[in-house]
Protein backbone atom coordinates (compact mmCIF):
# COMPACT_ATOMS: atom_id res chain seq x y z
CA UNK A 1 11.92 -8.59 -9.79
CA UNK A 2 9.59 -5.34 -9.96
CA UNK A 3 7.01 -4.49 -13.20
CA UNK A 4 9.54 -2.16 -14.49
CA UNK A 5 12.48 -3.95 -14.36
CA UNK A 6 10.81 -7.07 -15.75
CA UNK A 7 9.02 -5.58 -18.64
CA UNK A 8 12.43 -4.13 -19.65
CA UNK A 9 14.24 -7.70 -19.53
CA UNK A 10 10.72 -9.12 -21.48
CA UNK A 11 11.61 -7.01 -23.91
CA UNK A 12 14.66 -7.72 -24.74
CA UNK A 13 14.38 -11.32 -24.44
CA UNK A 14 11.48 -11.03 -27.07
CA UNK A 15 13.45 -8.71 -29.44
CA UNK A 16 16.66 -11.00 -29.17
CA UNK A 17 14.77 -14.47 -29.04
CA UNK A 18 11.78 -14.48 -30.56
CA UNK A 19 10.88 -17.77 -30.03
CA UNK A 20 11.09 -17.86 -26.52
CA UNK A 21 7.77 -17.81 -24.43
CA UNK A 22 8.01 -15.19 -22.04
CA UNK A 23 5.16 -15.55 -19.55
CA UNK A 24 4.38 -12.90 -16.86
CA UNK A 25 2.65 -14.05 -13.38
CA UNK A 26 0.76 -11.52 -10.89
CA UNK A 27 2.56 -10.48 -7.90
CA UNK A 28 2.03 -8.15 -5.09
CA UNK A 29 2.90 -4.53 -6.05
CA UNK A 30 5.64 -3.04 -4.11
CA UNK A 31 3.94 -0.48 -2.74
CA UNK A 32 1.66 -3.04 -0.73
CA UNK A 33 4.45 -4.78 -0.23
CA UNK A 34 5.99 -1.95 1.71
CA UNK A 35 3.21 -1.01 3.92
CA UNK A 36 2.40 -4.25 4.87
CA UNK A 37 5.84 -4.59 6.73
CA UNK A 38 4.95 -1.03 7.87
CA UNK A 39 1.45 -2.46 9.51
CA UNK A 40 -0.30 0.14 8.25
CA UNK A 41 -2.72 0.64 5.58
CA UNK A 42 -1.96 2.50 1.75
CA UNK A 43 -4.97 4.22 2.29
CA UNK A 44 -8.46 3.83 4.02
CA UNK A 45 -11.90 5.60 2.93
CA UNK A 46 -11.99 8.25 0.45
CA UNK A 47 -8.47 8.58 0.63
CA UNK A 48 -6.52 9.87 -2.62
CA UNK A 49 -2.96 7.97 -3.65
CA UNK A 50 -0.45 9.07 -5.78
CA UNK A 51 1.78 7.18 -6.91
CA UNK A 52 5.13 8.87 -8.66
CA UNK A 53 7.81 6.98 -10.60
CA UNK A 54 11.34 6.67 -10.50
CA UNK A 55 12.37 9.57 -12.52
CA UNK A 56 9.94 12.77 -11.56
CA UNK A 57 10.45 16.38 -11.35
CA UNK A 58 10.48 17.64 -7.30
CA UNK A 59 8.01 20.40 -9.00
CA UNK A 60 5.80 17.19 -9.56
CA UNK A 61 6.26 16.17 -5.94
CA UNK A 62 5.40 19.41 -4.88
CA UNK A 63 2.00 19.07 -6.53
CA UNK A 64 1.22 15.77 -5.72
CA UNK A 65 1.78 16.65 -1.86
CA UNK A 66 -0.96 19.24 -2.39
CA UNK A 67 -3.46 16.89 -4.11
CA UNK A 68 -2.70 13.20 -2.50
CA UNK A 69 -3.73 11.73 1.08
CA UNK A 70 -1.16 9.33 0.54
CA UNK A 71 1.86 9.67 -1.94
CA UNK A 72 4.54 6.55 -2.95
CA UNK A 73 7.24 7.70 -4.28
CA UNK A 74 9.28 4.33 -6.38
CA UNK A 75 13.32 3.95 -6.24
CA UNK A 76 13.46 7.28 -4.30
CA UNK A 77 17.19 6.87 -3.70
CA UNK A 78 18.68 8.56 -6.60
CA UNK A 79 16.57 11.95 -5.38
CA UNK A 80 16.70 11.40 -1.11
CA UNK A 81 18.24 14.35 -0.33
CA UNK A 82 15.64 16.59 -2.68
CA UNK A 83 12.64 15.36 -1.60
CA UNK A 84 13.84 15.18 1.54
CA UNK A 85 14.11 18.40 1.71
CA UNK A 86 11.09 19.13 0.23
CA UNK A 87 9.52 16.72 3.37
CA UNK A 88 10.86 19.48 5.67
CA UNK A 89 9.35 22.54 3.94
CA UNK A 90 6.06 20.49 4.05
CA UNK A 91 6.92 19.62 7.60
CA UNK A 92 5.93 15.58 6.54
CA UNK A 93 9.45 14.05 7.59
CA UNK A 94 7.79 12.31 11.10
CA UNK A 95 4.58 11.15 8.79
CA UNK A 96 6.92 9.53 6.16
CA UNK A 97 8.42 6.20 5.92
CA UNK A 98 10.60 4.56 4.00
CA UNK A 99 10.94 0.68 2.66
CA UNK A 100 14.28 -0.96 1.18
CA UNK A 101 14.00 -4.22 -0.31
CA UNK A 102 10.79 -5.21 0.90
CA UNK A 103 9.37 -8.74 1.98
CA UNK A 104 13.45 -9.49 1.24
CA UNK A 105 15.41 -10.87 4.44
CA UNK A 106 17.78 -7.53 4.40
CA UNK A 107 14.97 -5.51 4.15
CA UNK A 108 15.47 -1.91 5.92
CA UNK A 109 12.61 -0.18 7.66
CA UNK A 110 13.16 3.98 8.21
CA UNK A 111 10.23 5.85 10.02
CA UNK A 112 10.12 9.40 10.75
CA UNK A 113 12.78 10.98 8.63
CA UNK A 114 13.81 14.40 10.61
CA UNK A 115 17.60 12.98 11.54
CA UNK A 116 18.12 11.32 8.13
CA UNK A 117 18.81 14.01 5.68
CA UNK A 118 21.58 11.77 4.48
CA UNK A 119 20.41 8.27 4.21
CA UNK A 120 22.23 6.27 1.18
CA UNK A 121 19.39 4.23 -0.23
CA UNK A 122 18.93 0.99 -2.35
CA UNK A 123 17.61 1.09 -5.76
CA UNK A 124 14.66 -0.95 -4.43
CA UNK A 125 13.61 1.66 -1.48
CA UNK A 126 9.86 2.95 -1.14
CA UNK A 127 9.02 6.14 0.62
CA UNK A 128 5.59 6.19 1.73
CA UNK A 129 4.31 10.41 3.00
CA UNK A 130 0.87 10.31 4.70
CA UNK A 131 0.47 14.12 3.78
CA UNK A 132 -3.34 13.43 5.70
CA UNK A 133 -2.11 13.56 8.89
CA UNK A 134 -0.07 17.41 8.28
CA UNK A 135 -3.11 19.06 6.00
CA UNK A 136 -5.83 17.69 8.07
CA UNK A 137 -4.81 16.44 11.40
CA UNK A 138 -7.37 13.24 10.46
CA UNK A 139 -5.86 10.39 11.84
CA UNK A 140 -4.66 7.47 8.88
CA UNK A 141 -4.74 4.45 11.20
């Protein structure tokens, strides 16, 4: 279960049952998670991440793709076909990868994104954009 989705059910199970000892145990973020079966790093040197939530304006993408190395965007399937098309004005669709279900057994790897405009997504899908590699040419690996 992801931080989000836990800290939701925590909450209700302390509002509802009071007396019940909800204890929360570290894990490996999913954004780690994801490039680690990508075999790539998040980020290396002076690198700068961004990482955007679930619900975010594509304005706020927009900006983040001018300010980030490295941007993460969480449960990006409700908002795939807007940010990718926002990948193709930046021309970032062949540095940007996507993660469903990560670590899981049906876990679904997508790399370079220029033939899937249409991809139907899990609610647990990652997409990782290396803007570095488009702004810079600088290599990321």
């Amino acid at each position: 279960m992801n931080g989000e989705s836990f800290t939701y059910l925590a909450q209700t199970l302390k509002k509802f049952r009071p007396e019940v000892l909800v204890q929360t145990i570290p894990g490996i973020c999913s954004p780690l998670a994801a490039v680690a079966s990508l075999g790539i790093p998040l980020t290396i040197r002076d690198q700068k991440l961004a990482i955007l939530p679930a619900i975010y304006a594509i304005a706020d993408l927009e900006t983040t793709l001018h300010q980030a190395d490295v941007v993460v965007l969480m449960k990006v399937s409700s908002v795939y076909q807007q940010v990718w098309d926002v990948l193709q004005r930046f021309n970032l669709l062949e540095q940007a990868y996507i993660v469903e279900r990560a670590t899981l057994p049906n876990q679904v790897i997508y790399t370079g994104l220029s033939d899937r405009p249409h991809l139907r997504l899990s609610y647990f899908s990652i997409l990782i954009i290396k803007t570095t590699l488009a702004h810079t040419g600088k290599q990321t690996c």
